[in-house]
Every structure is written in structure tokens, then in C-alpha cells.
Protein backbone atom coordinates (compact mmCIF):
# COMPACT_ATOMS: atom_id res chain seq x y z
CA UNK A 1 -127.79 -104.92 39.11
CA UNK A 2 -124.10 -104.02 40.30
CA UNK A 3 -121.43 -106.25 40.19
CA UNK A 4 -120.14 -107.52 44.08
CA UNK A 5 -116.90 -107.62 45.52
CA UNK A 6 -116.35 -110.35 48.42
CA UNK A 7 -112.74 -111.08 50.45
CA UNK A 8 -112.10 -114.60 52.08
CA UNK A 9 -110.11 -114.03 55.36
CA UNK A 10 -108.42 -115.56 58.31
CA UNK A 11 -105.23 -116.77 60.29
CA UNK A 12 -102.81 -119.33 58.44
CA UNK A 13 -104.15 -123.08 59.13
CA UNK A 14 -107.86 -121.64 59.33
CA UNK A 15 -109.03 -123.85 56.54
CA UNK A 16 -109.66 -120.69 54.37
CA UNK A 17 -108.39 -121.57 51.29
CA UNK A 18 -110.10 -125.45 51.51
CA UNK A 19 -113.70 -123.98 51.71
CA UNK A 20 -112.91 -121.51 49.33
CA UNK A 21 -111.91 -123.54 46.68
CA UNK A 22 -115.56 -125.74 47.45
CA UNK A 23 -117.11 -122.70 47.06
CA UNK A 24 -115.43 -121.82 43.99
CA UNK A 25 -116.42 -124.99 42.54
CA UNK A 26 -119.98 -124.31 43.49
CA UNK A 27 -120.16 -121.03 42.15
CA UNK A 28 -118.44 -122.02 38.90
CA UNK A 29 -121.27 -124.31 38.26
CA UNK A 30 -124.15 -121.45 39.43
CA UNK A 31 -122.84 -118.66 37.87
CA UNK A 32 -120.63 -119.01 34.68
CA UNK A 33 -119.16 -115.94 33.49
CA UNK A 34 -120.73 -113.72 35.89
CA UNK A 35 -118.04 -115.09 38.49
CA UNK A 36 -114.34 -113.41 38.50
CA UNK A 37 -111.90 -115.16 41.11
CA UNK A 38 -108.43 -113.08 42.15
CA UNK A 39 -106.21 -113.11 45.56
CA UNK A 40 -103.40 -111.20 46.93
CA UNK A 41 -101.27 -110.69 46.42
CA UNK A 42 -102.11 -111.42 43.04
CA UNK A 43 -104.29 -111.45 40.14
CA UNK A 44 -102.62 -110.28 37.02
CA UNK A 45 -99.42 -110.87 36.27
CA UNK A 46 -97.69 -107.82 37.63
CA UNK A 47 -99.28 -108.39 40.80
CA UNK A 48 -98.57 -112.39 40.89
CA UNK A 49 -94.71 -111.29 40.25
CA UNK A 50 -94.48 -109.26 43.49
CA UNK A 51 -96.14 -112.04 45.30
CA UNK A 52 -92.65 -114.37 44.47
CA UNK A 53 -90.95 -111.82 45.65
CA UNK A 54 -93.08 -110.99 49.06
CA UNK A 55 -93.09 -114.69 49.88
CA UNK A 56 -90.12 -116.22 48.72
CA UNK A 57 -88.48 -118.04 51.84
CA UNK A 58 -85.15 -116.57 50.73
CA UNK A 59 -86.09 -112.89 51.54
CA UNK A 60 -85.65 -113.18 55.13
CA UNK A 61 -84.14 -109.92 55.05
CA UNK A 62 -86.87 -107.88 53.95
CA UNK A 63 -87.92 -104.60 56.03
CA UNK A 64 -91.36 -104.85 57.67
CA UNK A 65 -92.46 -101.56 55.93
CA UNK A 66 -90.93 -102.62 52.36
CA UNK A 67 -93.31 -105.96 52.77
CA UNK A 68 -96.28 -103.80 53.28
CA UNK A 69 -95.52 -101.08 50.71
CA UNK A 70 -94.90 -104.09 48.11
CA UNK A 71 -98.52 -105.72 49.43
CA UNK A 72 -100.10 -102.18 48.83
CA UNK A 73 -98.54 -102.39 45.11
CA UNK A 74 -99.94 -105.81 44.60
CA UNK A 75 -103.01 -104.09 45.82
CA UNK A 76 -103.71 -101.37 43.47
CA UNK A 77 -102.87 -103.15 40.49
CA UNK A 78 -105.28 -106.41 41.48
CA UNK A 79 -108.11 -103.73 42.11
CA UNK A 80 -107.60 -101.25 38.87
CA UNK A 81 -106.62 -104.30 36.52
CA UNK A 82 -109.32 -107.25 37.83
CA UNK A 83 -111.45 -106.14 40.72
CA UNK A 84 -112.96 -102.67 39.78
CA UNK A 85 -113.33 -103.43 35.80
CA UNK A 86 -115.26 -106.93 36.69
CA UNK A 87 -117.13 -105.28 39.39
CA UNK A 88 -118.38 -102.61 36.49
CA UNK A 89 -119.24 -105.54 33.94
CA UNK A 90 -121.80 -106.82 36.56
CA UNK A 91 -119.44 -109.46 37.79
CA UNK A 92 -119.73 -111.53 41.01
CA UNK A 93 -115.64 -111.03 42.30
CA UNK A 94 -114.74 -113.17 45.31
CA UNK A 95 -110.97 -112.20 46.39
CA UNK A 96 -108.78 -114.58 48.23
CA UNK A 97 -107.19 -112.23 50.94
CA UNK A 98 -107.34 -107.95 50.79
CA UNK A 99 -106.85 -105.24 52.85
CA UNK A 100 -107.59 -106.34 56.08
CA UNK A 101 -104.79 -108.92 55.76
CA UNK A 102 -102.24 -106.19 55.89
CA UNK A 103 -103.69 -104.71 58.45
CA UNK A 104 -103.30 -107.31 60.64
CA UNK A 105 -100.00 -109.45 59.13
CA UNK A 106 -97.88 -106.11 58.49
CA UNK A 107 -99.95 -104.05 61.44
CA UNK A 108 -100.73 -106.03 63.89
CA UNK A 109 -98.11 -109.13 63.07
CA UNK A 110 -95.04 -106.77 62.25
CA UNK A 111 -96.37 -104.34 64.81
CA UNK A 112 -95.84 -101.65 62.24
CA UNK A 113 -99.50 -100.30 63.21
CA UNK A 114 -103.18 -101.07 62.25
CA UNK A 115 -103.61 -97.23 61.70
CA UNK A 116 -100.54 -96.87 59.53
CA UNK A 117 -101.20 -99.46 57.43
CA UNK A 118 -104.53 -98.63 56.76
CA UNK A 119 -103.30 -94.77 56.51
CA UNK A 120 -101.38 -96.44 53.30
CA UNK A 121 -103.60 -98.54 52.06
CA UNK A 122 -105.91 -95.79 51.58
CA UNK A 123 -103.49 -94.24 49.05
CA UNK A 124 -103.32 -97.89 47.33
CA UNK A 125 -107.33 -98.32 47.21
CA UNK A 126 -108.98 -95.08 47.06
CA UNK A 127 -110.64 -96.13 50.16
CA UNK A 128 -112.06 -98.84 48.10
CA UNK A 129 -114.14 -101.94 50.41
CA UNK A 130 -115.28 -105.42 49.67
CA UNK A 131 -119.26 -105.46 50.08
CA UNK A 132 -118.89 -108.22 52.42
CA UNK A 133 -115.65 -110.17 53.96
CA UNK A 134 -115.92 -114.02 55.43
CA UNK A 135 -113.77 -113.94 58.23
CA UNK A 136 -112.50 -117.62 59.47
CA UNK A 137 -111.55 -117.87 62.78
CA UNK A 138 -109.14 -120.35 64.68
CA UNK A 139 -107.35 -120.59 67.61
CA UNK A 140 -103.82 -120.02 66.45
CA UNK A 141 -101.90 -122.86 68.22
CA UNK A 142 -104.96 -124.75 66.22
CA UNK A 143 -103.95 -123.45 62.83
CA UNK A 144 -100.40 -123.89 63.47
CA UNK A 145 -100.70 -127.52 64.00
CA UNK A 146 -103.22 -127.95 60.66
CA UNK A 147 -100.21 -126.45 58.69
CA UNK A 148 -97.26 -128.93 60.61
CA UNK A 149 -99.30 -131.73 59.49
CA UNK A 150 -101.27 -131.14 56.24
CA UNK A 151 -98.59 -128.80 54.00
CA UNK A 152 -95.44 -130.20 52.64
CA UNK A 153 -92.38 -128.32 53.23
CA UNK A 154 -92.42 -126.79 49.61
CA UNK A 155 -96.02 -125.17 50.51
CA UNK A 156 -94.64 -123.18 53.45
CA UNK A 157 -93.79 -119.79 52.57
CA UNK A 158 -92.15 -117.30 54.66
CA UNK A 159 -95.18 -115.78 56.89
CA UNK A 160 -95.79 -119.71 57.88
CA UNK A 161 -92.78 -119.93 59.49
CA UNK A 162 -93.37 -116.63 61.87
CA UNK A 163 -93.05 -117.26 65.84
CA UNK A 164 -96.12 -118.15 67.79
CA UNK A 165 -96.04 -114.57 69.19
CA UNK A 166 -96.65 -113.22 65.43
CA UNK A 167 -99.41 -115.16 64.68
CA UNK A 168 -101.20 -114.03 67.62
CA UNK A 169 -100.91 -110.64 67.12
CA UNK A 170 -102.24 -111.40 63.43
CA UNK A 171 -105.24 -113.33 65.63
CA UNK A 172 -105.88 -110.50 67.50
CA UNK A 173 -105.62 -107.87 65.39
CA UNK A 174 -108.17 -109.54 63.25
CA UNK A 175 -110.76 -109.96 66.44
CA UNK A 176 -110.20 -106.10 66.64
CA UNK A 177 -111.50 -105.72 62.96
CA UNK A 178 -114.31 -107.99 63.02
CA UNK A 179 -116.02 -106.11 66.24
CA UNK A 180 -114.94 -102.83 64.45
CA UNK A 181 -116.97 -104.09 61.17
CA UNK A 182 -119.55 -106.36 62.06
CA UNK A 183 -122.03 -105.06 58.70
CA UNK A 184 -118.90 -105.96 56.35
CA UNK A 185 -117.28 -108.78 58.05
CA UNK A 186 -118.23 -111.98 59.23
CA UNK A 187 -116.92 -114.35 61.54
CA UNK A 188 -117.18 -118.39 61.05
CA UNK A 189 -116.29 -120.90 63.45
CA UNK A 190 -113.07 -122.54 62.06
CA UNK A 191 -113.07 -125.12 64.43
CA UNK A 192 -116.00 -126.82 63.06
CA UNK A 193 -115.63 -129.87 60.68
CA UNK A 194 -114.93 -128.55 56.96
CA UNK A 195 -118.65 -129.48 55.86
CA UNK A 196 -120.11 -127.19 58.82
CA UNK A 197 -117.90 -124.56 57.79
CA UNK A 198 -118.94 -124.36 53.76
CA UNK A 199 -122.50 -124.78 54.84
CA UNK A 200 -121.87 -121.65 56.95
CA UNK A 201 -120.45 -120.05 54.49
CA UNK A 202 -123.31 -120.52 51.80
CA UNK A 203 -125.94 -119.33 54.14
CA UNK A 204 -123.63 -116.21 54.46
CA UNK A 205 -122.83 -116.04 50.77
CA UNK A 206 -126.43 -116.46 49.84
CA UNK A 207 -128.21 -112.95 49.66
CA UNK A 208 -125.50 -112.09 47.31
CA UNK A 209 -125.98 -114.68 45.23
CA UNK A 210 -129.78 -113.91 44.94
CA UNK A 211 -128.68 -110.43 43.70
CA UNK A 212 -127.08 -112.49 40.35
CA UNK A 213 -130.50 -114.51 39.80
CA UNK A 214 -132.80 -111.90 39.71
């Protein structure tokens, strides 16, 4: 048996990080040790320190490209230091955000380019993919007002505060990369109540799982 590697996705507001925490809590109780949890940026301590740095509300003056060279750094060392050796031990790694949020936050969102940012990514990962990626998906103006009224003002960080027109160029650039993957990534209905939305996300979870019972 190989180990897995699974990425939670989606717009800010989407409810991502809710269901994934359920899950979590699901999984902790299933699998034990088999079950490695990491985000990004993030996920060892070099990693977690550019993370205060990428969204620290006081860097407002950051260039677009040194926010997506810095997310590519937070990359490589979250997949050579926690990803890659867990996925070797037989591990079960689920990944709170990867690639395809820089391609569409620095790509689409900063306009830098979807092509050029995965053109550098591919120097950060080794053209490494997750074997499957949960995309949740919500209107923006939707997941705008979820964050206005559930996160206290210390919880916003600096990509929260973005204009409307940057969030929907996040949107669409991650429509663009679920019809461009549809075998790797898939979409859930973020609109539905948060009980719909973790029972989707079981049924989609739940080959993989098999994999660790057999």
C-alpha cells in the first residue's frame, strides 16, 4: 500500500477550513498514526515562519511576484520535510491548501499568470501532485459575507481584505482548474448547509480511505 496525498481547496469564506477540521476529527479517530495533517503555507517550522511573514497585515507593500516566490519556498520545504517522507512511511497526508492556491491567488488574483506560476512552481515541487484535491466552491460575494460576519478582526489576514474584483479572479481561475482536472479535483457545493457539505466530502474521501483498511 502507498501512502496518499490529498489538498483541501477553495475561495476565502467557502467553509473549507470548518469541514476540514470535522474531517480531521473523523479521521483522527479512524486512522491513528497512519494520518499526517500539514497546510500552506506551513508545516514545519521554517515553512510556518514565512507564512507570518506572507500574511502579516503589515506587509502591504509586498511585490506580487515576491508573495509567490515566498509561497513556492513554503512549498518545497512543506513537501521535502512533511509531505513526501509521510507519503513514503505509508501515511494518509491531507494538506490544507497547495499548489493550485497559487495558481489562482498569485495567478489569477494578482494577475501575475496561471502559466507562470505554475512554470515556478514546477521548480518548487518537482512536478509533484496531490492524488486527489476537494475543491469547495462559493459564490464569492457569498464567501465574502461568511467572513464579515463569522471572523473577528484579529482572524483577517491580508488576502481577506483584497477588493471584490480579486476574489473573483481567484473564483475564476479556480473554475478554470477544476474543468482542466476533473480526475484530480473535485468540486463540492459550498452553498449547501455544513452537514451536506462533510457528508459530501466523506463519500469523496472514501475510496481512499478503503486503501488504509485493507
Amino acid at each position: 500500500m502507498a501512502g496518499k496525498f490529498i489538498t483541501f481547496e477553495g475561495t476565502d469564506g467557502a467553509g473549507k477550513t470548518t469541514i476540514l477540521n470535522m474531517v480531521l476529527d473523523y479521521l483522527k479517530e479512524e486512522m491513528g498514526d497512519k494520518l499526517v495533517t500539514s497546510r500552506e503555507p506551513g508545516g514545519n517550522p521554517i515553512a510556518e515562519s514565512i507564512r507570518e511573514v506572507i500574511l502579516d497585515r503589515k506587509n502591504v507593500d509586498m511585490d506580487k511576484r515576491t508573495e509567490a516566490l515566498l509561497y513556492a519556498a513554503a512549498r518545497r520545504q512543506n513537501i521535502e520535510q512533511t509531505v513526501k517522507p509521510a507519503i513514503a512511511d505509508n501515511k494518509l497526508v491531507i494538506c490544507d491548501r497547495y499548489l493550485d492556491s497559487s495558481i489562482a491567488y498569485q495567478g489569477g488574483g494578482r494577475e501575475i499568470g496561471e502559466d507562470a506560476i505554475n512554470e515556478m512552481n514546477q521548480f518548487a515541487t518537482e512536478g509533484f501532485l496531490p492524488d486527489l484535491t476537494i475543491y469547495f466552491n462559493l459564490p464569492v460575494e457569498e464567501g465574502l459575507k461568511r467572513i464579515a460576519k463569522n471572523r473577528a478582526e484579529d482572524e483577517v489576514d491580508r488576502l481577506d481584505v483584497e477588493t471584490i474584483d480579486f476574489h473573483n479572479r481567484v473564483h475564476a481561475a479556480y473554475q478554470r482548474l477544476a474543468k482542466a482536472n476533473p480526475k484530480r479535483i473535485k468540486s463540492v457545493d459550498a452553498t449547501q448547509s455544513i452537514d451536506a457539505v462533510y457528508q459530501n466530502v466523506l463519500e469523496i474521501l472514501q475510496p481512499y480511505l478503503n486503501e488504509f483498511k485493507k
